[in-house]
PDB file of N, CA and C in Angstrom:
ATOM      1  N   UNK A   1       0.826  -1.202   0.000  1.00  0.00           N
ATOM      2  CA  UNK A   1       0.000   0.000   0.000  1.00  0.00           C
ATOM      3  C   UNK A   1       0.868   1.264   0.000  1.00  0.00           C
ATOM      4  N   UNK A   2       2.129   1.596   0.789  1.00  0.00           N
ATOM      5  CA  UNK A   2       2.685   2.474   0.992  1.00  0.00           C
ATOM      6  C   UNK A   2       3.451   2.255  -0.165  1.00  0.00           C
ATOM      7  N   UNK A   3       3.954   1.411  -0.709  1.00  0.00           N
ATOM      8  CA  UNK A   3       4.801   1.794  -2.358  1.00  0.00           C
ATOM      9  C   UNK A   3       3.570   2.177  -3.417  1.00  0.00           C
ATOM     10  N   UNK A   4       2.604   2.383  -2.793  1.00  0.00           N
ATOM     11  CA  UNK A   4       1.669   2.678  -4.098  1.00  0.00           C
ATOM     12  C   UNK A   4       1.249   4.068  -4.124  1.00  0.00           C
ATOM     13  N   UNK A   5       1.161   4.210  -2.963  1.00  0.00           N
ATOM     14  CA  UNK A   5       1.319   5.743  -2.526  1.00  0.00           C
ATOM     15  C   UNK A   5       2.566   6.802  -2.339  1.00  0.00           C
ATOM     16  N   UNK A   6       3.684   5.981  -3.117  1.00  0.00           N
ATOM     17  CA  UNK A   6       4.943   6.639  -3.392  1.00  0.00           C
ATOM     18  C   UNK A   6       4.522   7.721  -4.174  1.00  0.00           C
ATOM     19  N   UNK A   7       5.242   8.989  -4.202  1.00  0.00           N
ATOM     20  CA  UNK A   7       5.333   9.472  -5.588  1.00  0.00           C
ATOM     21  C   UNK A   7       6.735   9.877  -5.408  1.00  0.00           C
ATOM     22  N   UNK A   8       7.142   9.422  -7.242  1.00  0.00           N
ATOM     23  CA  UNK A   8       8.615  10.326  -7.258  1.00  0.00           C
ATOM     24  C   UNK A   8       9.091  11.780  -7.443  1.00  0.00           C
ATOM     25  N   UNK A   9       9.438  12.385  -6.818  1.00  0.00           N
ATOM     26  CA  UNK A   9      10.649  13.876  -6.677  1.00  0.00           C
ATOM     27  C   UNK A   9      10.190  14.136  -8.438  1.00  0.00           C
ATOM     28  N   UNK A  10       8.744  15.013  -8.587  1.00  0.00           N
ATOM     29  CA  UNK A  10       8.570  15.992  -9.407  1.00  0.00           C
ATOM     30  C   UNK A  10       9.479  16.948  -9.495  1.00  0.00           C
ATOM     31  N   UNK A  11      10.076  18.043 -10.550  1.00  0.00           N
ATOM     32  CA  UNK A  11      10.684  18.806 -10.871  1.00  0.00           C
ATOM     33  C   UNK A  11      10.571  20.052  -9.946  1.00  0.00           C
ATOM     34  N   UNK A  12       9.510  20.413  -9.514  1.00  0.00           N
ATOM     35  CA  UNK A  12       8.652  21.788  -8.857  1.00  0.00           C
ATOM     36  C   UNK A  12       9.675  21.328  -7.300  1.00  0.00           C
ATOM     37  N   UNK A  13       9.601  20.159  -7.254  1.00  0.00           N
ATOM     38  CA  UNK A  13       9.826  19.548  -5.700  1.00  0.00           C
ATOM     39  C   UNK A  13      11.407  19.391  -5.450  1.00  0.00           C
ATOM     40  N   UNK A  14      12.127  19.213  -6.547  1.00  0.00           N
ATOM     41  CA  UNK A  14      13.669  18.968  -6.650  1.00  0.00           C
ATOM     42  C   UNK A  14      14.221  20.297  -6.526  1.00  0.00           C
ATOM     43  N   UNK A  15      13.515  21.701  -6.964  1.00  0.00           N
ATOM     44  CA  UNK A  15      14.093  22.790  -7.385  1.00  0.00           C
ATOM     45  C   UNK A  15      13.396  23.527  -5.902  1.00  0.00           C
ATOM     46  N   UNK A  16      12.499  22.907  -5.286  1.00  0.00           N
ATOM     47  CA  UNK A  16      11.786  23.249  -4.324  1.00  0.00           C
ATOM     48  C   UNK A  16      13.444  22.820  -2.808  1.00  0.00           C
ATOM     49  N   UNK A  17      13.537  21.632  -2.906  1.00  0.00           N
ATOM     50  CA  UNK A  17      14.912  21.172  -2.099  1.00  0.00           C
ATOM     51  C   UNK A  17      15.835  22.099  -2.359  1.00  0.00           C
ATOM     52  N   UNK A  18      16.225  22.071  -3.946  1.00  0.00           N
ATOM     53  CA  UNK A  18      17.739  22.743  -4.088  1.00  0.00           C
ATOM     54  C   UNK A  18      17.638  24.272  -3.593  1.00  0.00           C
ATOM     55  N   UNK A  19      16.263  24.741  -3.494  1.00  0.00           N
ATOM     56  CA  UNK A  19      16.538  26.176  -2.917  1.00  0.00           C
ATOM     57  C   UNK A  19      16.335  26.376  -1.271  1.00  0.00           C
ATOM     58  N   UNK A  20      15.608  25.463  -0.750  1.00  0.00           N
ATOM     59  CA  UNK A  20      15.951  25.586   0.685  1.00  0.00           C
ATOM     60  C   UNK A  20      17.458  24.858   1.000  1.00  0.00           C
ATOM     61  N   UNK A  21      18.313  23.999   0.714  1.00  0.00           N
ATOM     62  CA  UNK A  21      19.624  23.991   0.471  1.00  0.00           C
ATOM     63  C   UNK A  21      20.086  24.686   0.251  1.00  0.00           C
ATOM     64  N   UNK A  22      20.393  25.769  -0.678  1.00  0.00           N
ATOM     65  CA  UNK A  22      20.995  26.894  -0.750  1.00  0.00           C
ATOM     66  C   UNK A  22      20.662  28.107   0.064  1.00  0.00           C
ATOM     67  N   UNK A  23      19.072  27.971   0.639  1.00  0.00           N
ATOM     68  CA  UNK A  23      18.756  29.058   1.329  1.00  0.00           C
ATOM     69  C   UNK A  23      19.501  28.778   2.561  1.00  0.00           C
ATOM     70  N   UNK A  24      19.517  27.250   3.094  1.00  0.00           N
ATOM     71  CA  UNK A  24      20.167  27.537   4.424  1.00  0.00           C
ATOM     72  C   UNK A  24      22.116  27.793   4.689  1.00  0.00           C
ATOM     73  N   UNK A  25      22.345  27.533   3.166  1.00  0.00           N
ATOM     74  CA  UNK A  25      23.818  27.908   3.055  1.00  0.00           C
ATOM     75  C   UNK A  25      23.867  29.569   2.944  1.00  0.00           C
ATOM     76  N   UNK A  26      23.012  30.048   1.877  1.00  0.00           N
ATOM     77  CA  UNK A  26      23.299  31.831   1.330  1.00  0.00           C
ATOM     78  C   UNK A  26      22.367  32.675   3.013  1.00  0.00           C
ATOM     79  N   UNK A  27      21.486  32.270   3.534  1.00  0.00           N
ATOM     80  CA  UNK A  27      21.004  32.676   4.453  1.00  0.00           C
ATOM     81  C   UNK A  27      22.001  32.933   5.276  1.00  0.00           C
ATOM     82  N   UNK A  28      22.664  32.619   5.825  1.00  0.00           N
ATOM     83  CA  UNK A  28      23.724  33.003   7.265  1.00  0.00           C
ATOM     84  C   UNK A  28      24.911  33.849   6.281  1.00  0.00           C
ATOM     85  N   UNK A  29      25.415  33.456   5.382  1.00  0.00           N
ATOM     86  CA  UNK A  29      26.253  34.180   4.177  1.00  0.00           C
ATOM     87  C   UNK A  29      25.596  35.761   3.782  1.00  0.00           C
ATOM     88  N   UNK A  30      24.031  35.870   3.881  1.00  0.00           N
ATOM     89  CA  UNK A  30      23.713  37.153   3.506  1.00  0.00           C
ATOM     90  C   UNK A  30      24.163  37.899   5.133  1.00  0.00           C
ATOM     91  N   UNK A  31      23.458  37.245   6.088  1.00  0.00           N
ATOM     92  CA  UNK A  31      23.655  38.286   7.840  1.00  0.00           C
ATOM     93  C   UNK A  31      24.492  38.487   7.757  1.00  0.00           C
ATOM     94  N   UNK A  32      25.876  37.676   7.667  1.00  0.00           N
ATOM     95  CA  UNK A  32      27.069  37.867   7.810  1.00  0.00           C
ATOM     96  C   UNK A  32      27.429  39.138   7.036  1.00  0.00           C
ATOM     97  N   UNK A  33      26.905  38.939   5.893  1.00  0.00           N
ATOM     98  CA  UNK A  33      27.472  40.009   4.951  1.00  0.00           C
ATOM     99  C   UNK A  33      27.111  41.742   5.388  1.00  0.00           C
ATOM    100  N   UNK A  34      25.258  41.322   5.920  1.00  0.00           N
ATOM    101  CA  UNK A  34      24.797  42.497   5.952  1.00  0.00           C
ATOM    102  C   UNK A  34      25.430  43.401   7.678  1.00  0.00           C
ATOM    103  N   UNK A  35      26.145  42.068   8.555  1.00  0.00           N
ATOM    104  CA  UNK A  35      26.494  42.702   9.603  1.00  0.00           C
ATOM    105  C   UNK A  35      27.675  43.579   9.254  1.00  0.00           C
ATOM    106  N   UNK A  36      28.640  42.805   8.407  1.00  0.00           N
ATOM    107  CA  UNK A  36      29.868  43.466   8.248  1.00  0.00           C
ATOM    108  C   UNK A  36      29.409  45.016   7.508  1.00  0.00           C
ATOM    109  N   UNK A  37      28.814  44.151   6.544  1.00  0.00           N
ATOM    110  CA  UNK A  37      28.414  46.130   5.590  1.00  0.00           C
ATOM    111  C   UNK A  37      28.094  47.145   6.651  1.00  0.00           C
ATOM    112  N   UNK A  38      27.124  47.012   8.031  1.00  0.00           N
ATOM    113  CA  UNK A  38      26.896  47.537   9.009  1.00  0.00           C
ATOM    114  C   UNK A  38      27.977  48.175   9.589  1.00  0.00           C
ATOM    115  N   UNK A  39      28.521  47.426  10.080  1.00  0.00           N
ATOM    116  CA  UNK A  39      29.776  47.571  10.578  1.00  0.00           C
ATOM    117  C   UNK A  39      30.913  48.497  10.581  1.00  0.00           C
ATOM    118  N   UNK A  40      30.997  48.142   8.763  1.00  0.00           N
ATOM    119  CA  UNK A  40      31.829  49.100   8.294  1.00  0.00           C
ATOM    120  C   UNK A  40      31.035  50.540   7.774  1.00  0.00           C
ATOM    121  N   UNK A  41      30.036  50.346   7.988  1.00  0.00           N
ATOM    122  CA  UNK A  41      29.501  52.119   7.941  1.00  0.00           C
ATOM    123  C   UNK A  41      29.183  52.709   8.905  1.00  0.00           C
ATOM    124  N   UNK A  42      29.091  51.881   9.834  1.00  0.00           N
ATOM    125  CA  UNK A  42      29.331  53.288  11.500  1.00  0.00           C
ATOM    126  C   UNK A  42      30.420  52.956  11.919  1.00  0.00           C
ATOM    127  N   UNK A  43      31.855  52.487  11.331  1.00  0.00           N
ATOM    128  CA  UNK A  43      33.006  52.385  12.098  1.00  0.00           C
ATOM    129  C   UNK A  43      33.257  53.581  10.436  1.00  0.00           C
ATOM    130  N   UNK A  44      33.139  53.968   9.286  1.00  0.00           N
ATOM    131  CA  UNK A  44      33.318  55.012   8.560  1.00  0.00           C
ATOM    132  C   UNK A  44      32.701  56.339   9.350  1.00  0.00           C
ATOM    133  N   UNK A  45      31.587  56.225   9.505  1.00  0.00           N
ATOM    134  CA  UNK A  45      30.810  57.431  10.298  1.00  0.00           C
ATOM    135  C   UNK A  45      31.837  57.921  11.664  1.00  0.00           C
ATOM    136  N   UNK A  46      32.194  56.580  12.453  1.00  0.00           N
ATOM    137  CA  UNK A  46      32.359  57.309  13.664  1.00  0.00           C
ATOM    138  C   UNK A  46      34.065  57.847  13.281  1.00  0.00           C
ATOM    139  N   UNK A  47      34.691  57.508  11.917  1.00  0.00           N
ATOM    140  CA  UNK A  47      35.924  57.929  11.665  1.00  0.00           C
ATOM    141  C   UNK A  47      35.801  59.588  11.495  1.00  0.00           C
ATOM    142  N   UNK A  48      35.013  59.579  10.362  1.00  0.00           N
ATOM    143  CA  UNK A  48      34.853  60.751   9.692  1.00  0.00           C
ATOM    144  C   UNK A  48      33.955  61.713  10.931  1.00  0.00           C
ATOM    145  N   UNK A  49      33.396  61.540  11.601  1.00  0.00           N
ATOM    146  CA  UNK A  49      33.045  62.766  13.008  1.00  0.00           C
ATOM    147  C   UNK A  49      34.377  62.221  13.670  1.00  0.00           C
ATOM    148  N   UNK A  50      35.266  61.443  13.947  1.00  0.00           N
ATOM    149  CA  UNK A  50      36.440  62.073  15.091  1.00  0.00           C
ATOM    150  C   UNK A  50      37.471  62.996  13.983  1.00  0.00           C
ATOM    151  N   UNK A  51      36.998  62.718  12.691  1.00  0.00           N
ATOM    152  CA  UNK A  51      37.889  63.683  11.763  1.00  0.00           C
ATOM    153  C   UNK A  51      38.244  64.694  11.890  1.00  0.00           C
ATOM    154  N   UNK A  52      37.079  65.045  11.485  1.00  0.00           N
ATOM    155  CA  UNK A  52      36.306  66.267  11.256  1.00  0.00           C
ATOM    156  C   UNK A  52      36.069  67.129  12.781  1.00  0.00           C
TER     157      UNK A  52
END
C-alpha cells in the first residue's frame, strides 16, 4: 500500500529542495554580509566625526 502511494521527486519539488539547500547555506552568508556592511559604515561614520 505504501509503495503505491509513493510518488517520485517531481521537478517543482527537486528545485523546491535545491533552494531551501541553498537558502540555508546563502542565508547566514547574507547576515554575515549584511552585519559586516553595518559595521563598516558606523566604524566610517564614527571615523569621519572624530575627523572632522
Amino acid at each position: 500500500m505504501q509503495q503505491d502511494s509513493y510518488v517520485p521527486l517531481t521537478v517543482p519539488e527537486t528545485t523546491l529542495t535545491r533552494l531551501r539547500t541553498t537558502g540555508r547555506i546563502v542565508l547566514p552568508l547574507a547576515v554575515a554580509a549584511a552585519i559586516t556592511w553595518l559595521g563598516v559604515v558606523v566604524f566610517l561614520e564614527v571615523v569621519t566625526t572624530l575627523l572632522t
